[in-house]
N, C-alpha and C. Protein backbone atom coordinates (compact mmCIF):
# COMPACT_ATOMS: atom_id res chain seq x y z
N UNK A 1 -47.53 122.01 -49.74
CA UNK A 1 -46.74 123.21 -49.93
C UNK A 1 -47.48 124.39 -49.32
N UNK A 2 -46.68 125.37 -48.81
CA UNK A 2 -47.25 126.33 -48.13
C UNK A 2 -47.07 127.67 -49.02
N UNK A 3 -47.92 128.45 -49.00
CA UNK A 3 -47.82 129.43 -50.18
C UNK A 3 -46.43 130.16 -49.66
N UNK A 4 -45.76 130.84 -50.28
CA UNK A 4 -44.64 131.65 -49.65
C UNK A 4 -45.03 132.90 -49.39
N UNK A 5 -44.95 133.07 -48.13
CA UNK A 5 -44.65 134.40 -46.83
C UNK A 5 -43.75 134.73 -46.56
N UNK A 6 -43.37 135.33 -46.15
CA UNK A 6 -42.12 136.20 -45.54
C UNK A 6 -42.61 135.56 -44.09
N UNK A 7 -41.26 134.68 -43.83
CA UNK A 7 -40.73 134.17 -42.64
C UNK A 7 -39.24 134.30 -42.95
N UNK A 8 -39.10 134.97 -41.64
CA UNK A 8 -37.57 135.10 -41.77
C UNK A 8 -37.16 134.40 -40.54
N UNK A 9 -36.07 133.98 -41.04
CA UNK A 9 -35.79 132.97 -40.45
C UNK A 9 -34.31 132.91 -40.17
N UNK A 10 -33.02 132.57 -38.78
CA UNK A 10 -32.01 132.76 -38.90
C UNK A 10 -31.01 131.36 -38.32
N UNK A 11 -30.43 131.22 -39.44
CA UNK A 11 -30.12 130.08 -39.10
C UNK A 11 -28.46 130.03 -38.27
N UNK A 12 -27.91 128.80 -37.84
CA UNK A 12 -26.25 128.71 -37.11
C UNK A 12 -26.15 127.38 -37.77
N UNK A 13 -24.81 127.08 -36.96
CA UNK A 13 -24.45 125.34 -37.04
C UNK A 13 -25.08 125.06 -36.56
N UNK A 14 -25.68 125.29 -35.55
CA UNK A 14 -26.71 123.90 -34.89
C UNK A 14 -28.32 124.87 -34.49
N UNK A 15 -28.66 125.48 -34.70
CA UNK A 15 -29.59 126.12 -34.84
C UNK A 15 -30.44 126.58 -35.80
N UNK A 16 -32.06 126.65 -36.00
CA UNK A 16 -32.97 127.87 -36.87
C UNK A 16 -33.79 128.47 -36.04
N UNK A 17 -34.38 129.53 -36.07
CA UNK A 17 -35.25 130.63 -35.46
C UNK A 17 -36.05 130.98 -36.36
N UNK A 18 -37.11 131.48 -36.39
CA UNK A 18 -37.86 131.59 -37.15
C UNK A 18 -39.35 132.38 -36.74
N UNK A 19 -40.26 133.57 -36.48
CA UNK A 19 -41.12 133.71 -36.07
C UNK A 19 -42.47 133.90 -37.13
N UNK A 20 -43.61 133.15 -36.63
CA UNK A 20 -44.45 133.64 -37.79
C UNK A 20 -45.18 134.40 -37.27
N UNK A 21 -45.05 135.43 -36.37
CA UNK A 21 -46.30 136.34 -36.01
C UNK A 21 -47.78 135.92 -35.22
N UNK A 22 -48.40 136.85 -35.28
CA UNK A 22 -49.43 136.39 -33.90
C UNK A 22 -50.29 135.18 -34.62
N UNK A 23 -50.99 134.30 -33.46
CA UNK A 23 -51.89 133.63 -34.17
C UNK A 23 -52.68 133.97 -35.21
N UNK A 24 -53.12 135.16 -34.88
CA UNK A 24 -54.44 135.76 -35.51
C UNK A 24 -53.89 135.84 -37.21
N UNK A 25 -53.02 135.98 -37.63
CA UNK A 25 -52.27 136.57 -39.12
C UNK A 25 -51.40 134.67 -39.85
N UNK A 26 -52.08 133.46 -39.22
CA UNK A 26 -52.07 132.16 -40.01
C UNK A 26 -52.94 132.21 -40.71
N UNK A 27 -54.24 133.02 -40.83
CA UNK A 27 -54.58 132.65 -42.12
C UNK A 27 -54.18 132.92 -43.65
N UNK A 28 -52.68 133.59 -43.38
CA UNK A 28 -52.38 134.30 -44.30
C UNK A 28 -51.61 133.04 -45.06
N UNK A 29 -51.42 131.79 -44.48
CA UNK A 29 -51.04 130.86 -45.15
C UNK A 29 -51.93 130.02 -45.30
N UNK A 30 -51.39 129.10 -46.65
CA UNK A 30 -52.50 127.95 -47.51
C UNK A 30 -51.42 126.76 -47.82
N UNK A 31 -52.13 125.84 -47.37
CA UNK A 31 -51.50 124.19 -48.34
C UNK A 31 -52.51 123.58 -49.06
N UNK A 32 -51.65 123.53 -49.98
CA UNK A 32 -52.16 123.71 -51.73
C UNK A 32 -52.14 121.90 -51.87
N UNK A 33 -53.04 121.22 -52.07
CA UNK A 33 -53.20 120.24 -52.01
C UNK A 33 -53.06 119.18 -53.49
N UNK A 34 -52.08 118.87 -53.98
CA UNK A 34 -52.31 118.22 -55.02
C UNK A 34 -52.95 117.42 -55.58
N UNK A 35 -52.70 116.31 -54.47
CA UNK A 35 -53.87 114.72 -54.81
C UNK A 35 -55.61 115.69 -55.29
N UNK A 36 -55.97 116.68 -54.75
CA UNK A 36 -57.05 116.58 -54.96
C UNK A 36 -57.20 117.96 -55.64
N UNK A 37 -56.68 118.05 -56.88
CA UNK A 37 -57.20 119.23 -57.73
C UNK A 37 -56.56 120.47 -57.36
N UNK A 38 -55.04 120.64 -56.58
CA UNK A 38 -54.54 121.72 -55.86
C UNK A 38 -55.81 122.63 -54.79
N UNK A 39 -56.58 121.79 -54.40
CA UNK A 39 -57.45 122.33 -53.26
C UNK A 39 -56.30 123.45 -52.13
N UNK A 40 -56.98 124.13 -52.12
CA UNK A 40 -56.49 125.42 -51.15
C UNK A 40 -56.64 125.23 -49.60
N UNK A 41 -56.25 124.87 -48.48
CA UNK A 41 -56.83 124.70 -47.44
C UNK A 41 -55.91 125.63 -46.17
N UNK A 42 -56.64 126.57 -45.85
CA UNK A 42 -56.37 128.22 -45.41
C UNK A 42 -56.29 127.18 -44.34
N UNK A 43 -54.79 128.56 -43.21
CA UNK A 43 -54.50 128.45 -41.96
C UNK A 43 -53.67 127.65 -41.48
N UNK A 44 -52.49 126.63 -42.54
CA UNK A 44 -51.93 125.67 -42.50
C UNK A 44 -50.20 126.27 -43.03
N UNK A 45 -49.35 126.55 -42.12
CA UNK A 45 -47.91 126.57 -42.82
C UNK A 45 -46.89 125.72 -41.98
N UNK A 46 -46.04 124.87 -43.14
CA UNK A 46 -45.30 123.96 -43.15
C UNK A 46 -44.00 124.31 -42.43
N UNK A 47 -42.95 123.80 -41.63
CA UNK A 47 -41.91 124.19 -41.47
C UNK A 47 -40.65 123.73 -41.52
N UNK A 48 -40.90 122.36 -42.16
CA UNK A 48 -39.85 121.47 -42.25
C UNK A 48 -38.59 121.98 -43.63
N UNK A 49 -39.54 123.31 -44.10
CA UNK A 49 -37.83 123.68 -45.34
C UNK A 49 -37.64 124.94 -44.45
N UNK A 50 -38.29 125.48 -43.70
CA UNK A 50 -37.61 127.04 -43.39
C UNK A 50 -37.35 126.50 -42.18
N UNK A 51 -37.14 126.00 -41.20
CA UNK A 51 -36.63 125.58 -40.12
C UNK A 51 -35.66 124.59 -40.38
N UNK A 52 -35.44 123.92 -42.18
CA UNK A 52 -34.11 122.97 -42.05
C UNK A 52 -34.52 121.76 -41.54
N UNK A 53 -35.77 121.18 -40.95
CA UNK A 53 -36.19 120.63 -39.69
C UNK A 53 -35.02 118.88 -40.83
N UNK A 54 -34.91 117.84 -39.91
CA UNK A 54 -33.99 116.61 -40.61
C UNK A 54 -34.45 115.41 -40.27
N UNK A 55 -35.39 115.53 -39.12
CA UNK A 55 -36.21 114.63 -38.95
C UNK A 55 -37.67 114.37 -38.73
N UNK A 56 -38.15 115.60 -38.58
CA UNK A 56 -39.70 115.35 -38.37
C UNK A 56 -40.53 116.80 -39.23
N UNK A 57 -41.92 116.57 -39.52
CA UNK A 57 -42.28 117.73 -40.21
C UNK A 57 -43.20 118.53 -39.10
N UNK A 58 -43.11 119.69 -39.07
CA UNK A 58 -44.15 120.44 -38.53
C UNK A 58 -45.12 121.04 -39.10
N UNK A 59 -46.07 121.85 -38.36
CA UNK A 59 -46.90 122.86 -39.25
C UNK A 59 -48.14 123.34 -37.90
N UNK A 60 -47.87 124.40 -38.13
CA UNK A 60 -49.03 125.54 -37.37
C UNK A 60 -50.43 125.99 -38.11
N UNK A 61 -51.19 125.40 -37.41
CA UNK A 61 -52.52 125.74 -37.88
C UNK A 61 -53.46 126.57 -37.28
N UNK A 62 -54.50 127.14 -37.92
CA UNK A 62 -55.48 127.77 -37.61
C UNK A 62 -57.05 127.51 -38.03
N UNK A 63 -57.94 127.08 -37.63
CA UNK A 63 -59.41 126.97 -38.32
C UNK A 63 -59.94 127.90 -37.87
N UNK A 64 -60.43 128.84 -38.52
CA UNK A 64 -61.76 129.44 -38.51
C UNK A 64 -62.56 128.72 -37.97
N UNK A 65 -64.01 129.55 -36.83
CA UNK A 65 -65.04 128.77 -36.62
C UNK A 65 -65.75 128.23 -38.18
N UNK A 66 -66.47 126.59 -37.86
CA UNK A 66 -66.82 126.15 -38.70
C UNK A 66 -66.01 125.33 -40.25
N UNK A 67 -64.87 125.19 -39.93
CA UNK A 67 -63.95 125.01 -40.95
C UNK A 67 -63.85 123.57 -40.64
N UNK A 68 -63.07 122.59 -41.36
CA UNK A 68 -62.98 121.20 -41.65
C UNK A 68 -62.27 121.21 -42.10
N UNK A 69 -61.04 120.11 -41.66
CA UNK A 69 -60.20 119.41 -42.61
C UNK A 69 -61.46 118.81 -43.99
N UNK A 70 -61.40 119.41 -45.39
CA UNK A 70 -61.66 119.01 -46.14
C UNK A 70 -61.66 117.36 -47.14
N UNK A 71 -60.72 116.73 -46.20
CA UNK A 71 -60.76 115.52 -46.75
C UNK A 71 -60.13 114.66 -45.43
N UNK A 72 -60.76 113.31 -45.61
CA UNK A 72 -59.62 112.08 -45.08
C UNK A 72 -58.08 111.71 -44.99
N UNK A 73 -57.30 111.37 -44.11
CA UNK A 73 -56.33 111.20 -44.63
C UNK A 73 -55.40 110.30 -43.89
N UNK A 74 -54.25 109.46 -44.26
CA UNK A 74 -53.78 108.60 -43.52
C UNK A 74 -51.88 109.41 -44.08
N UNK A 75 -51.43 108.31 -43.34
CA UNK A 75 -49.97 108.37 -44.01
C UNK A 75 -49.35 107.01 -43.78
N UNK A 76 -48.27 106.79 -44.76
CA UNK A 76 -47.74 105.80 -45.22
C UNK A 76 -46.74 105.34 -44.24
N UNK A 77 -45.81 106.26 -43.47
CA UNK A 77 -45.10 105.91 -42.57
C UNK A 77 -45.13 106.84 -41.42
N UNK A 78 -45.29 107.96 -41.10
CA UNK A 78 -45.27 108.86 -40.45
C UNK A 78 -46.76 108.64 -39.33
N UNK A 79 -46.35 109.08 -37.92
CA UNK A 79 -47.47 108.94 -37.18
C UNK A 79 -47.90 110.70 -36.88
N UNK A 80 -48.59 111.61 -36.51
CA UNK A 80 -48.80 112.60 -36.03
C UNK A 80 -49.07 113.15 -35.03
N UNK A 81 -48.59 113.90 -34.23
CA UNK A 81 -49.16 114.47 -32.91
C UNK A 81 -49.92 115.57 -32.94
N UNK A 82 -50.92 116.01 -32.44
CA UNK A 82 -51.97 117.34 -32.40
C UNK A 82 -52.01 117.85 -31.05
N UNK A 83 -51.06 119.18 -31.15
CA UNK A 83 -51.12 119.47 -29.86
C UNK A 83 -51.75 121.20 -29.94
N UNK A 84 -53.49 121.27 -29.16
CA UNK A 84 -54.37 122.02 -29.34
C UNK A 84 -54.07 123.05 -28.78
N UNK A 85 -53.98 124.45 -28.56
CA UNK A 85 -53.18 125.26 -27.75
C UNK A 85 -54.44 126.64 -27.67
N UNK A 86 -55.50 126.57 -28.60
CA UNK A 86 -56.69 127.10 -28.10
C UNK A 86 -57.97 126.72 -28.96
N UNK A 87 -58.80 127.06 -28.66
CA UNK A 87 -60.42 126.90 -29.12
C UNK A 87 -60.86 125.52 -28.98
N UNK A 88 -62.08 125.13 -30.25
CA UNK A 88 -62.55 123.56 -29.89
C UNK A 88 -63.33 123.19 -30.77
N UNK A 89 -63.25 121.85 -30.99
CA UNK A 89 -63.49 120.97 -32.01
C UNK A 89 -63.68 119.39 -31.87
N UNK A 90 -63.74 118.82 -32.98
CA UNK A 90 -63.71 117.42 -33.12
C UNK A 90 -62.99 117.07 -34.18
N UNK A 91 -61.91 115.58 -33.45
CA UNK A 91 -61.18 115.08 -34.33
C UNK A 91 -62.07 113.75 -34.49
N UNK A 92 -61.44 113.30 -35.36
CA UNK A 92 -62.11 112.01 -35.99
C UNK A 92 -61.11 111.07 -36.40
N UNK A 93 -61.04 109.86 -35.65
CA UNK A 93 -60.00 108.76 -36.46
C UNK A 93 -60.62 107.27 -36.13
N UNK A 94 -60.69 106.73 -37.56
CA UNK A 94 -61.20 105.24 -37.64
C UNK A 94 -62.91 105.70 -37.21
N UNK A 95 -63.39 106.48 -37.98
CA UNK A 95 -64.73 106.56 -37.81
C UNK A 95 -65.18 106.92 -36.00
N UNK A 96 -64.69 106.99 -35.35
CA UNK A 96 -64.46 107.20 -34.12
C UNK A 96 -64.15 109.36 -33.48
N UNK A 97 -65.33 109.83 -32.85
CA UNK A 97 -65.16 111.10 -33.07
C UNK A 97 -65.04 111.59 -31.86
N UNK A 98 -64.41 112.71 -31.03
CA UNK A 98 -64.03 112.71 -30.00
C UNK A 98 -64.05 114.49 -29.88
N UNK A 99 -64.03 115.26 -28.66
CA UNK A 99 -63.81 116.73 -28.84
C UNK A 99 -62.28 116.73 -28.36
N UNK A 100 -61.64 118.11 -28.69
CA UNK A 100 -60.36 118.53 -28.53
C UNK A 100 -60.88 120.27 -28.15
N UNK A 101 -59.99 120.17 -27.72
CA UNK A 101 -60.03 121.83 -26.76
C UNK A 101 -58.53 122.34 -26.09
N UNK A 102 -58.67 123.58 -25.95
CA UNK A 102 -57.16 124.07 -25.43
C UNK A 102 -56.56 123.07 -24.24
N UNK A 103 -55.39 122.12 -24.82
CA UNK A 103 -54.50 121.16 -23.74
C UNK A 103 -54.54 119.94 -24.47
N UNK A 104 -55.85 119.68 -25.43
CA UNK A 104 -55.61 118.52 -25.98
C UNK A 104 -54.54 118.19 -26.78
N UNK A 105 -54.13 116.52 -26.52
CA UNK A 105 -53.27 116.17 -27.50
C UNK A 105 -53.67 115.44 -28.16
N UNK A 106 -53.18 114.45 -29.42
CA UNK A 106 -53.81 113.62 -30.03
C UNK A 106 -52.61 112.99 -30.70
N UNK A 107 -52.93 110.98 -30.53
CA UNK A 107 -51.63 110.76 -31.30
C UNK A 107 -52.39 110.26 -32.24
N UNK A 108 -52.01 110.04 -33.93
CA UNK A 108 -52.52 109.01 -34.57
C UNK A 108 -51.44 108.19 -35.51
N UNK A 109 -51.79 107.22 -35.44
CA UNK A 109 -50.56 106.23 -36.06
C UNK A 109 -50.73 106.13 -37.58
N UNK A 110 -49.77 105.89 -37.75
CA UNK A 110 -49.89 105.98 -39.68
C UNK A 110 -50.79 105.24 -40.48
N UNK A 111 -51.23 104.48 -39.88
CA UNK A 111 -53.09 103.75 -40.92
C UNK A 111 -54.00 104.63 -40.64
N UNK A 112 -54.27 105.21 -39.04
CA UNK A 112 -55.34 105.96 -38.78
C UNK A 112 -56.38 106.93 -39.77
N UNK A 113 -57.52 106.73 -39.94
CA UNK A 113 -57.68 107.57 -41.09
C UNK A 113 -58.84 108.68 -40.64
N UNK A 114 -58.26 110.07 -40.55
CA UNK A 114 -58.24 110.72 -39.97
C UNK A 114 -59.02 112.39 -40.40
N UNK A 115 -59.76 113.09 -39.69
CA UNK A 115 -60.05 114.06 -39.96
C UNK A 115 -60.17 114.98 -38.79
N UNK A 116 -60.48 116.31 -39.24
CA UNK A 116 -60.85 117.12 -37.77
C UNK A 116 -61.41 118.48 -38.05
N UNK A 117 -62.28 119.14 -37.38
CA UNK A 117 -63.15 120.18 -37.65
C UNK A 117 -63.26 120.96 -36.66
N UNK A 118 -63.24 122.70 -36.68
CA UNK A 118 -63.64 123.83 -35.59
C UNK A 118 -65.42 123.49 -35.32
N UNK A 119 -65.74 123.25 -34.00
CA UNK A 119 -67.13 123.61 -34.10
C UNK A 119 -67.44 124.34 -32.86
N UNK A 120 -66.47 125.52 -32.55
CA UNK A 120 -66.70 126.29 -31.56
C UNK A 120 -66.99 127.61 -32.31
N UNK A 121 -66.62 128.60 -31.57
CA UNK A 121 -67.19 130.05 -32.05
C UNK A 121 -66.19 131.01 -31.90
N UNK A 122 -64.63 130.32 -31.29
CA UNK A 122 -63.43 131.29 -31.84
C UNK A 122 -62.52 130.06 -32.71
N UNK A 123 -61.44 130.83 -33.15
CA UNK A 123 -60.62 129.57 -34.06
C UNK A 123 -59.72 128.87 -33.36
N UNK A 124 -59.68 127.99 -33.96
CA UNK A 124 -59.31 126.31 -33.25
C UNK A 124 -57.72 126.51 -33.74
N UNK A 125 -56.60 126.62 -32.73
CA UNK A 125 -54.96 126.78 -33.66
C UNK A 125 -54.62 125.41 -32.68
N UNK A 126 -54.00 124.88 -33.68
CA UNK A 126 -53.37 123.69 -32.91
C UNK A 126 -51.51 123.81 -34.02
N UNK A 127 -50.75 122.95 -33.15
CA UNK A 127 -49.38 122.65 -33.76
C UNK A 127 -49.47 120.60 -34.27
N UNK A 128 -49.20 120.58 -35.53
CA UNK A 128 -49.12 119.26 -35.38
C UNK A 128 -47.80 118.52 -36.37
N UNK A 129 -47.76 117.78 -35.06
CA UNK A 129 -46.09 117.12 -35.47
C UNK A 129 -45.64 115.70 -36.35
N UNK A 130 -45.16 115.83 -37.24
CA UNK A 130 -45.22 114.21 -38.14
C UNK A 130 -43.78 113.42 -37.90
N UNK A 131 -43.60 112.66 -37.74
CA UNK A 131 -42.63 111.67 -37.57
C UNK A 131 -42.72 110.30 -37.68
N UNK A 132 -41.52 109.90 -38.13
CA UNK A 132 -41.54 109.00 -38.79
C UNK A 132 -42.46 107.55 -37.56
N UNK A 133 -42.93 106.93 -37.74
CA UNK A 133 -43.28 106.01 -36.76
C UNK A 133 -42.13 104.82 -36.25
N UNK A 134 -41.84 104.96 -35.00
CA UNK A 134 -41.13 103.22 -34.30
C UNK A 134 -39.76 103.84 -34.75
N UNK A 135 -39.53 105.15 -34.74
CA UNK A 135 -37.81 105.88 -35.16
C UNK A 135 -37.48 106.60 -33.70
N UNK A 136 -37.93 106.34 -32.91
CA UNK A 136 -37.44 107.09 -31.68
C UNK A 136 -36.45 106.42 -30.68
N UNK A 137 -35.13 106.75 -30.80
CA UNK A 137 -34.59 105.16 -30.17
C UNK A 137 -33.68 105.57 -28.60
N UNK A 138 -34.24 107.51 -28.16
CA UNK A 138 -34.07 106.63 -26.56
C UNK A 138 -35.06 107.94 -26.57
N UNK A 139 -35.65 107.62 -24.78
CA UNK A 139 -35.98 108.22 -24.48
C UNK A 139 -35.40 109.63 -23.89
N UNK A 140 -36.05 110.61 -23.53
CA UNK A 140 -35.34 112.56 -23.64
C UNK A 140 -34.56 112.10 -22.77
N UNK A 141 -34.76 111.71 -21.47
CA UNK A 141 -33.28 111.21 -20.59
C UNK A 141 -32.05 110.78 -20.92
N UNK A 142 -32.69 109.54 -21.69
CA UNK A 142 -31.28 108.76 -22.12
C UNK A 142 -30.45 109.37 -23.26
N UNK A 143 -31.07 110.21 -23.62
CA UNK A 143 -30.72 110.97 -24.98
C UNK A 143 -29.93 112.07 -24.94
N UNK A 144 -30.50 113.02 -23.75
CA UNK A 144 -29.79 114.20 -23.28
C UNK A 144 -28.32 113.77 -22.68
N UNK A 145 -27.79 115.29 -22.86
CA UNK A 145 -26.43 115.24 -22.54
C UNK A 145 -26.21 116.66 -21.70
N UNK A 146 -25.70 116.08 -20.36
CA UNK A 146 -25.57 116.98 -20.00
C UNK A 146 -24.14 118.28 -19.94
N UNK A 147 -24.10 119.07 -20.65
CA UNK A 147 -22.43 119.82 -20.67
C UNK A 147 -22.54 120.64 -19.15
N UNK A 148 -21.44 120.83 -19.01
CA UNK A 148 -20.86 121.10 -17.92
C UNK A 148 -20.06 122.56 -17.76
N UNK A 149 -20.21 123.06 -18.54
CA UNK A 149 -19.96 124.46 -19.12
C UNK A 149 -20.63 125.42 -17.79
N UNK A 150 -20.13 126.39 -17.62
CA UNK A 150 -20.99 127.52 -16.76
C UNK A 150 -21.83 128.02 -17.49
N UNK A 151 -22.41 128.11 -16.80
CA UNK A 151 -24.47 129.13 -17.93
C UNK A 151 -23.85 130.10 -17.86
N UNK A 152 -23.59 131.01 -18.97
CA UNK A 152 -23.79 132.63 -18.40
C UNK A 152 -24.90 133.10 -19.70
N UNK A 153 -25.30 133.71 -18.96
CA UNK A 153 -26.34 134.33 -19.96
C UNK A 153 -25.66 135.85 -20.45
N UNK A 154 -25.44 136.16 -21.89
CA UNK A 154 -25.05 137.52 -22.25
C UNK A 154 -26.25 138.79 -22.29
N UNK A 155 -25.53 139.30 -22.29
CA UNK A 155 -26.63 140.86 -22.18
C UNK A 155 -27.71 140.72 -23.50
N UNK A 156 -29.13 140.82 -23.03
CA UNK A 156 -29.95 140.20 -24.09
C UNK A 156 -29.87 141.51 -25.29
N UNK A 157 -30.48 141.17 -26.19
CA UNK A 157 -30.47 142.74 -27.36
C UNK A 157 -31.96 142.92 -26.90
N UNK A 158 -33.05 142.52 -26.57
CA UNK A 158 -33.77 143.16 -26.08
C UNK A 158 -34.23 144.30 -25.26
N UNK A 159 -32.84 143.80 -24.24
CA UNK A 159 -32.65 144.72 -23.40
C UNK A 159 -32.61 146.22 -23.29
């Protein structure tokens, strides 16, 4: 569970939006860890209830230099993706330890038992994605559809 923030968030029929602000302001979220004594573990927010998400879970992270995933961990059906987008570290799976840095990805399959730690000197933000494992049944090609509609793009409100 992610502590509650103000994310606003806007949803359609087939759409959610949602912004959480600059990297720098994730530490303002925590997942509150049950299995182990509601342990607090800063820089971690969930997005699978404010995005609606229906099939896979997300969550945006941040480590502080020097920070650690605080414990081991596997999952029961779900595999994870770690996709690193700045700083640097080491992940760890099956006793097996490796560095990650801005571009890395990382898959681990649902036995994998898994950890990962900042050991650089700015903070380590990565995005990491959970899904169910062996549920993916075409590939983005075969999957996509292409409509045939004219693009028009409307006058942005930015503008």
């Amino acid at each position: 569970m992610s502590r509650n923030t103000p994310l606003a968030v806007e949803h359609g029929p087939n759409f959610s939006a949602g912004h959480l602000g600059p990297f720098a302001d994730l530490m303002q979220y925590e997942f509150v860890v049950p299995a182990l004594g509601n342990r607090k573990v800063p820089g971690k927010v969930f997005l699978k209830e404010p995005l609606a998400l229906s099939g896979a879970e997300m969550s945006w992270n941040c480590f502080p230099p020097g920070l650690a995933m605080p414990f081991l961990h596997a999952h029961r059906e779900h595999e994870e993706v770690y996709l690193f987008i700045a700083g640097s570290g080491e992940f760890m799976v099956d006793d097996r330890v490796f560095p990650v840095a801005e571009g890395s990805v990382v898959r681990v399959a649902p036995a994998g038992v898994r950890a990962y730690r900042n050991t650089g000197d700015t903070p380590l933000h990565f995005i990491v994605l959970q899904v169910r494992a062996g549920s993916l049944s075409a590939s983005t090609v075969d999957d996509g559809i292409v409509v045939h509609n004219p693009l028009r793009w409307p006058e942005s409100a930015a503008a």
